[in-house]
N, C-alpha and C. Protein backbone atom coordinates (compact mmCIF):
# COMPACT_ATOMS: atom_id res chain seq x y z
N UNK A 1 39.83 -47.01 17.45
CA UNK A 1 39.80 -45.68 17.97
C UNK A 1 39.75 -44.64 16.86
N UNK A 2 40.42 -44.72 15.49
CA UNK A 2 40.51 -43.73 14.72
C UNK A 2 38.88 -43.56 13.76
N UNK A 3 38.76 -45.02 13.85
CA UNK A 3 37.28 -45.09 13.39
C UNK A 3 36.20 -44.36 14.11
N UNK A 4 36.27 -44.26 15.37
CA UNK A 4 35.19 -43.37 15.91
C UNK A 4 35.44 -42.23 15.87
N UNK A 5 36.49 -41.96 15.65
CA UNK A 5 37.10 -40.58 15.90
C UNK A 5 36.61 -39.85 14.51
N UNK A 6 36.78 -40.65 13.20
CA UNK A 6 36.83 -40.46 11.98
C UNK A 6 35.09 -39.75 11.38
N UNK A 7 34.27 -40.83 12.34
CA UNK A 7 32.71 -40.98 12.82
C UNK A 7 32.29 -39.49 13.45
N UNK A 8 32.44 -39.08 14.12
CA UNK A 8 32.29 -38.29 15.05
C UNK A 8 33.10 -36.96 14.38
N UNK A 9 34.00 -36.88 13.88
CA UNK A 9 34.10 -35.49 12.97
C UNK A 9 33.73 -35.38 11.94
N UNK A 10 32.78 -36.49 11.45
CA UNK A 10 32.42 -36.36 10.04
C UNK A 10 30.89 -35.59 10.36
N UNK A 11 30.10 -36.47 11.76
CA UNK A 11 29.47 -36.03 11.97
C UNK A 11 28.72 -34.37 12.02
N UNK A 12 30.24 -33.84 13.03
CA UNK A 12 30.35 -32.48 13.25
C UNK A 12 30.45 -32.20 12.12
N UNK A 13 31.85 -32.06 11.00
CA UNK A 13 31.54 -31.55 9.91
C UNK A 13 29.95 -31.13 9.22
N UNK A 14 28.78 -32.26 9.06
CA UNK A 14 27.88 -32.32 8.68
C UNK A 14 26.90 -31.54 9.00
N UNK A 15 26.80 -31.33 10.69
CA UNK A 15 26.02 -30.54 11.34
C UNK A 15 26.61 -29.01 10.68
N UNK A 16 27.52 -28.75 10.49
CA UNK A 16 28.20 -27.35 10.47
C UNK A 16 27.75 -27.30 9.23
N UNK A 17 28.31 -27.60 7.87
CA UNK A 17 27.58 -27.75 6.39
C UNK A 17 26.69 -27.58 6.33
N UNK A 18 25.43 -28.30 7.17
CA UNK A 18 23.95 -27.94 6.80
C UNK A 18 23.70 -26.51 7.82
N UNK A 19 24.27 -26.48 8.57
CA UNK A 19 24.12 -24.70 9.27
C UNK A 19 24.17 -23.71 8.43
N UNK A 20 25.41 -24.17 7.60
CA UNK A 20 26.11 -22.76 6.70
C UNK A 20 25.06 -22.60 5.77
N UNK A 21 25.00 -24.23 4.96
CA UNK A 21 24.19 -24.27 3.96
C UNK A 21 22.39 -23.33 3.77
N UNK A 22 22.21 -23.34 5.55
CA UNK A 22 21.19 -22.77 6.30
C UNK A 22 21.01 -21.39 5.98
N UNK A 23 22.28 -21.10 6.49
CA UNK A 23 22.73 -19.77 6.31
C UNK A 23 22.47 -19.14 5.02
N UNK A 24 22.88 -19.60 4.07
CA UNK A 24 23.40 -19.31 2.97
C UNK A 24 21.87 -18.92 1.90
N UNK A 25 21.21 -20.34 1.95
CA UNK A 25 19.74 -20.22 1.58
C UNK A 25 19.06 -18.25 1.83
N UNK A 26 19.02 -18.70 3.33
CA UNK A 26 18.58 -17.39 3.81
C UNK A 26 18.99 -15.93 3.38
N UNK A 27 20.16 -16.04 3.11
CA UNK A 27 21.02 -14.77 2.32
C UNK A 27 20.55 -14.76 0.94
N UNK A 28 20.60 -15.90 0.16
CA UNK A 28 20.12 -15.70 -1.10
C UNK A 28 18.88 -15.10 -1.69
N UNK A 29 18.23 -15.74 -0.70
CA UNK A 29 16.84 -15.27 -0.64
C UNK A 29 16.26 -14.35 -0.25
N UNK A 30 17.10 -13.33 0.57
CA UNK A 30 17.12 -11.82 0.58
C UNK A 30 17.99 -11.01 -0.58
N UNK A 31 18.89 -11.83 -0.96
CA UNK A 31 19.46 -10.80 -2.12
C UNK A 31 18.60 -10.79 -3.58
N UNK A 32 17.71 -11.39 -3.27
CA UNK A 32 16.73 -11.35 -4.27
C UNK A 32 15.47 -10.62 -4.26
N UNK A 33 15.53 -9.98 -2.99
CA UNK A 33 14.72 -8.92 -3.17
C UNK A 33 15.53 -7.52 -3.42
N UNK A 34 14.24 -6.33 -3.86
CA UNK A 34 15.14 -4.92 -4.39
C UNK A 34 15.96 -4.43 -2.60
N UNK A 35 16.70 -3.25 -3.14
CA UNK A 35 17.02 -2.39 -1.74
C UNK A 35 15.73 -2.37 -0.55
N UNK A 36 16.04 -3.10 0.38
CA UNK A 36 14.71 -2.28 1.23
C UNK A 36 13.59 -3.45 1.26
N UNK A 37 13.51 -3.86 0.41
CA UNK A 37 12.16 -4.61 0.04
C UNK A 37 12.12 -6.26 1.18
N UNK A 38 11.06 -6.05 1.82
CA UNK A 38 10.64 -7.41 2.16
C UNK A 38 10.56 -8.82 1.47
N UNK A 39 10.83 -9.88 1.58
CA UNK A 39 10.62 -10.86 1.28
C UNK A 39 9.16 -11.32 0.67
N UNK A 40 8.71 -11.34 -0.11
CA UNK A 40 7.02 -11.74 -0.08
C UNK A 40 7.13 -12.88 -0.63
N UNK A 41 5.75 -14.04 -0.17
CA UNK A 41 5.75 -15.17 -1.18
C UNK A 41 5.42 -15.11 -2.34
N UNK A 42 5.34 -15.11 -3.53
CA UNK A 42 5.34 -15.15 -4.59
C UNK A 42 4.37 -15.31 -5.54
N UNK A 43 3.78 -16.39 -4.37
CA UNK A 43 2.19 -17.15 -4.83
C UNK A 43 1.18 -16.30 -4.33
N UNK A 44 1.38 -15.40 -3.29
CA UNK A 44 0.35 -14.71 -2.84
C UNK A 44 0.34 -13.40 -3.35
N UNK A 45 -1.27 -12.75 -4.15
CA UNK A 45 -1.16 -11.65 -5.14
C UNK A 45 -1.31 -10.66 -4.08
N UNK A 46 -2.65 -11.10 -3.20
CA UNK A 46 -3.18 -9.78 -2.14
C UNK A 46 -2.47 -10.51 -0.98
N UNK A 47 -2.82 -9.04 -0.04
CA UNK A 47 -2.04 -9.40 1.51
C UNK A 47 -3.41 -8.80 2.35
N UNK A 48 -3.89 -9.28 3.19
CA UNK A 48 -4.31 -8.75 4.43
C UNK A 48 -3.69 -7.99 5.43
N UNK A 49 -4.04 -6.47 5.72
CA UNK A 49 -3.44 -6.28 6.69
C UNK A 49 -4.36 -5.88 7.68
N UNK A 50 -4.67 -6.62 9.41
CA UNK A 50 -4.84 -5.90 10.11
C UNK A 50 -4.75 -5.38 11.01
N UNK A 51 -5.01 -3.53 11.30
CA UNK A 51 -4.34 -2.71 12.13
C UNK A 51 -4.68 -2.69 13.69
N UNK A 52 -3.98 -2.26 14.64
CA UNK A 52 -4.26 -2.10 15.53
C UNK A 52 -5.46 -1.50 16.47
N UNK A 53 -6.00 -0.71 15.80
CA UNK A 53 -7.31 -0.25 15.26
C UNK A 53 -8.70 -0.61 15.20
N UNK A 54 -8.25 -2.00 14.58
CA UNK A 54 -9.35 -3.48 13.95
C UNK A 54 -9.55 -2.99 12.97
N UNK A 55 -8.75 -1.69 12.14
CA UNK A 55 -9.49 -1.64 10.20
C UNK A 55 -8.96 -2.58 10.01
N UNK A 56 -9.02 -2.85 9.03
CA UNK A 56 -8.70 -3.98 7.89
C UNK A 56 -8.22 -3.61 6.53
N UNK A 57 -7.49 -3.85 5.94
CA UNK A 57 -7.44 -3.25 4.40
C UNK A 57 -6.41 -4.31 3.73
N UNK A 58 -6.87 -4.51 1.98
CA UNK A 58 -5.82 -5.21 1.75
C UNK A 58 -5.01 -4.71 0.30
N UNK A 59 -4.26 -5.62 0.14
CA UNK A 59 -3.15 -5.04 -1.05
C UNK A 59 -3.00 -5.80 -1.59
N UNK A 60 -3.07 -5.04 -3.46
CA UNK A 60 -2.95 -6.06 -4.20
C UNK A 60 -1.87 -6.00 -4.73
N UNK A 61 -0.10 -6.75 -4.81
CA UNK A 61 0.55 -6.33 -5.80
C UNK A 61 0.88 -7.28 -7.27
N UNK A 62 0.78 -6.44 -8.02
CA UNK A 62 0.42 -6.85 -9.27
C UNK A 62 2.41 -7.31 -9.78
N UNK A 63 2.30 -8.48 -10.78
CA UNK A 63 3.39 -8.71 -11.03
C UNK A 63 3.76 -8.04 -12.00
N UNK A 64 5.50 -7.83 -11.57
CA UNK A 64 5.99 -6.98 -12.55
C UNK A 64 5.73 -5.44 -12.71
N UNK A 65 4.89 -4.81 -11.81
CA UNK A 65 4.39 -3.53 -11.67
C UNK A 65 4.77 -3.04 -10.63
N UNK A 66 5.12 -1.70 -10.32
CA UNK A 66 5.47 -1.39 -8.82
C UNK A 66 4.43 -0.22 -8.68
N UNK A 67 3.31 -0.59 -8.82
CA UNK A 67 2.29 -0.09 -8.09
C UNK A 67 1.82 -1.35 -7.44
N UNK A 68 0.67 -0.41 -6.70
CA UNK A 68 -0.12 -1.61 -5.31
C UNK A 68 -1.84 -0.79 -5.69
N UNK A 69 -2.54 -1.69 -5.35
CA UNK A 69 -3.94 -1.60 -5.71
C UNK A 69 -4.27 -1.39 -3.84
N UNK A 70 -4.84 -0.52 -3.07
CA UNK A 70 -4.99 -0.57 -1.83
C UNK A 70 -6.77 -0.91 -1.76
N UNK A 71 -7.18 -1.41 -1.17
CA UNK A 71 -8.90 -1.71 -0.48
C UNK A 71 -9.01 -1.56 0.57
N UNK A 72 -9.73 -0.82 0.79
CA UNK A 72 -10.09 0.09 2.10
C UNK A 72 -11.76 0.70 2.40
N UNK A 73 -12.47 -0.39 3.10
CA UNK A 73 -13.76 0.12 3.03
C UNK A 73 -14.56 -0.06 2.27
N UNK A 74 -13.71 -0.52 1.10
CA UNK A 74 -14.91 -0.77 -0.17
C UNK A 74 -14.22 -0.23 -1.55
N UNK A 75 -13.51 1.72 -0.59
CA UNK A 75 -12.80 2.14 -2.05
C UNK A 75 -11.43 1.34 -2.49
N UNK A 76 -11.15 1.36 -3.47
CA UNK A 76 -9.48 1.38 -3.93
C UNK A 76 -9.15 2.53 -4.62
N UNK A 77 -7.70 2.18 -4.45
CA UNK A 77 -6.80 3.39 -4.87
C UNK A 77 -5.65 2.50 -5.28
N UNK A 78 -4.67 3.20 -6.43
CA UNK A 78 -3.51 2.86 -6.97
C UNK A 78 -2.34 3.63 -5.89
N UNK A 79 -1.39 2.98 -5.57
CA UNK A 79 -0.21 3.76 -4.73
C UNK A 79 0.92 3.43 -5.69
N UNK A 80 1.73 4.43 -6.16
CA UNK A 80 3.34 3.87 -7.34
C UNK A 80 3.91 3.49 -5.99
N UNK A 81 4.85 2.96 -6.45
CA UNK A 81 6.25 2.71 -5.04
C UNK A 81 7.05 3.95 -5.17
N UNK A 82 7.70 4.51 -4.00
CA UNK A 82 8.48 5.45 -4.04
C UNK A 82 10.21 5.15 -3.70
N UNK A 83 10.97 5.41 -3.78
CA UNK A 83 12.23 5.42 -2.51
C UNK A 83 12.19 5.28 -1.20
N UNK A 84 12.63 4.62 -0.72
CA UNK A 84 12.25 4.31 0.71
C UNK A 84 13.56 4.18 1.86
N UNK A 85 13.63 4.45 2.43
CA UNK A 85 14.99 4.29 3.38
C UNK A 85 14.72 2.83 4.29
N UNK A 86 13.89 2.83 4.74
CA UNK A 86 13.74 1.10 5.53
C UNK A 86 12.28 0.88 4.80
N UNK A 87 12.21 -0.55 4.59
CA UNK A 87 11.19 -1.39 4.33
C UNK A 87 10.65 -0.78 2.94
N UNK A 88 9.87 -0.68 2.19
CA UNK A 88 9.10 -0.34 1.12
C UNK A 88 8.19 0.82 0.96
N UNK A 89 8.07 1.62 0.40
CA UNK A 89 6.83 2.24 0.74
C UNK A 89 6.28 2.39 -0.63
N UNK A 90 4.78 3.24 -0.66
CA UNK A 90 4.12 3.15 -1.67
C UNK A 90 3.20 4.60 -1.51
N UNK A 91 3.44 5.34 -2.64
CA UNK A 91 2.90 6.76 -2.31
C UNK A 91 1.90 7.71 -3.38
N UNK A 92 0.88 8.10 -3.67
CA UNK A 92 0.22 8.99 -4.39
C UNK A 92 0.46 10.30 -4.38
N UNK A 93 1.62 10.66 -3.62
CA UNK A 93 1.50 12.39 -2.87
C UNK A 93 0.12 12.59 -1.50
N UNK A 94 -1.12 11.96 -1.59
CA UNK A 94 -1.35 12.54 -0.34
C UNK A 94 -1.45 10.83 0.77
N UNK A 95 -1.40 9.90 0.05
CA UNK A 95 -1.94 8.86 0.93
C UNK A 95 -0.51 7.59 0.41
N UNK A 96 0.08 7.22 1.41
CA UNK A 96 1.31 6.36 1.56
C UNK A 96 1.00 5.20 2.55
N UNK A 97 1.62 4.34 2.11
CA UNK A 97 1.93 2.70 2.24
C UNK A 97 3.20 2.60 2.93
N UNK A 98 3.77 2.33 3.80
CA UNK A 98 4.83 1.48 3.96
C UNK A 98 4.48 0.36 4.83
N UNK A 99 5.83 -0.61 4.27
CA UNK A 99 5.35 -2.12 4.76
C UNK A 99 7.43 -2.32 5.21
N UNK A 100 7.07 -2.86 6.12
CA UNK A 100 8.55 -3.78 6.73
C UNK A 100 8.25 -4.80 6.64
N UNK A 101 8.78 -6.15 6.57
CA UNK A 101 8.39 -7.47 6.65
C UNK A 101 7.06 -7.81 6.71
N UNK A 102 6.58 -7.98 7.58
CA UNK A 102 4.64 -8.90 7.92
C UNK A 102 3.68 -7.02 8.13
N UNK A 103 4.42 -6.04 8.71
CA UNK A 103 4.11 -4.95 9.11
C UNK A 103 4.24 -3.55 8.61
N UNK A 104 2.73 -3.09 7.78
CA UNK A 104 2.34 -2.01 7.34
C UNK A 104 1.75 -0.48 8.18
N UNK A 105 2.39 0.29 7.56
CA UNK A 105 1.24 1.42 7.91
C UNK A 105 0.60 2.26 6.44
N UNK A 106 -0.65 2.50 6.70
CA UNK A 106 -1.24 3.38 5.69
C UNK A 106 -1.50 4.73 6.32
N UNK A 107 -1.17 5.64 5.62
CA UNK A 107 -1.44 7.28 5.92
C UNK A 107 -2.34 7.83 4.99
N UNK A 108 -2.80 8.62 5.53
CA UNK A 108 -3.49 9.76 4.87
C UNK A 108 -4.54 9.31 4.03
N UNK A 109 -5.14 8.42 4.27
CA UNK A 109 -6.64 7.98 4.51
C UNK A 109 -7.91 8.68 4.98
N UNK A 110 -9.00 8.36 4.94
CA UNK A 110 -9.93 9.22 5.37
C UNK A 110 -10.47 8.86 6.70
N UNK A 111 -9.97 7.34 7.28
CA UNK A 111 -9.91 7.57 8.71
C UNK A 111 -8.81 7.44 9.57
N UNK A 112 -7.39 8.71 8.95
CA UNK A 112 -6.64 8.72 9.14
C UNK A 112 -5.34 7.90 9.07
N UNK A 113 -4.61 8.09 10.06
CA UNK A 113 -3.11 6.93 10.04
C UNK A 113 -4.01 6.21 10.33
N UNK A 114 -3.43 4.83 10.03
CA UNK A 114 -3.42 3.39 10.15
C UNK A 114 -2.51 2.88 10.21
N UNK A 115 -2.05 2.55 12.04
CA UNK A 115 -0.22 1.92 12.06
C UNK A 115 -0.33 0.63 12.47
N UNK A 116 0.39 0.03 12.83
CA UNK A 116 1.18 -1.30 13.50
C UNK A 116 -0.03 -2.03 13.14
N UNK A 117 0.09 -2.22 11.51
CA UNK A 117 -1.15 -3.11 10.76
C UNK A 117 -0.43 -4.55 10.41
N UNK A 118 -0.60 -5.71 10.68
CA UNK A 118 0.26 -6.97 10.67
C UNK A 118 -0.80 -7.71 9.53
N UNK A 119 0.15 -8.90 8.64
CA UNK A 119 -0.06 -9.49 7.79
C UNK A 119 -1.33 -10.42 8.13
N UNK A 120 -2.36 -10.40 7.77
CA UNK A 120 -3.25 -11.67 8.84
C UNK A 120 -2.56 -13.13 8.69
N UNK A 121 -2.15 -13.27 7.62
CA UNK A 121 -1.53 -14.65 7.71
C UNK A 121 0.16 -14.95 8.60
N UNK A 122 0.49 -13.99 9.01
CA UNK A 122 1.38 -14.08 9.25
C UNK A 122 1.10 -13.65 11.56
N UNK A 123 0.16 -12.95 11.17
CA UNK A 123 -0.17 -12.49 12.93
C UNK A 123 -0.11 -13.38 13.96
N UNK A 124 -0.21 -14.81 13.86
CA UNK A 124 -0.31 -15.90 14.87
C UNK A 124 1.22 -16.14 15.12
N UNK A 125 1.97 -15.99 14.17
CA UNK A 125 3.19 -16.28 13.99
C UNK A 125 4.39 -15.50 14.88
N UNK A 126 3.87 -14.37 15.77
CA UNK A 126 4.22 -13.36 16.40
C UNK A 126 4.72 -13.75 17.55
């Protein structure tokens, strides 16, 4: 009897450990990004984003730089990163970037806002 008993909370123990352990991963791996900042993979330089719209545009961020290279149409433009209160943003004074997790908007473009623009690799995932 003590043997199954012994079995069976070791079990539980185990399930709970790899939960926390679960847990824990996941936390780390946000405290490793800045204030605000999304998670990105690491390996990937550009992002696809597309908007609700059907534009398309993508972003390049360069390592170690907190600017973003934007493509749009054909043109690019440099955006610095600014301060941001939720998610990231990225700003020139007239034309801004922000991104939350998989989900960007671009402003002040020449065919205007561009909102609820999703990661293409990430859009199925929704």
């Amino acid at each position: 009897m003590r043997t199954k008993f012994a079995i069976r909370t070791s079990s539980v123990f185990a399930e709970q450990l790899a939960t926390r352990l679960a847990g824990l991963s996941l936390l780390v791996g946000l405290a490793a990004c800045g204030p605000g900042e999304a998670p990105r993979d690491p390996t990937k330089d550009t992002v696809t984003y597309r908007c609700e719209s059907g534009e398309v545009f993508d972003v390049f961020f360069r390592a170690a730089d907190p600017t973003v290279r934007v493509t749009l149409q054909g043109a690019e433009f440099d955006l610095p990163q600014v301060p941001s209160d939720l998610g990231i943003a990225y700003s020139d004074g007239s034309r801004q970037l922000t991104i939350l997790l998989d989900h960007a908007n671009l402003t002040g473009t020449s065919l205007g806002a561009l909102s609820n623009c999703i990661d293409e690799d990430e859009e199925g995932l929704l």
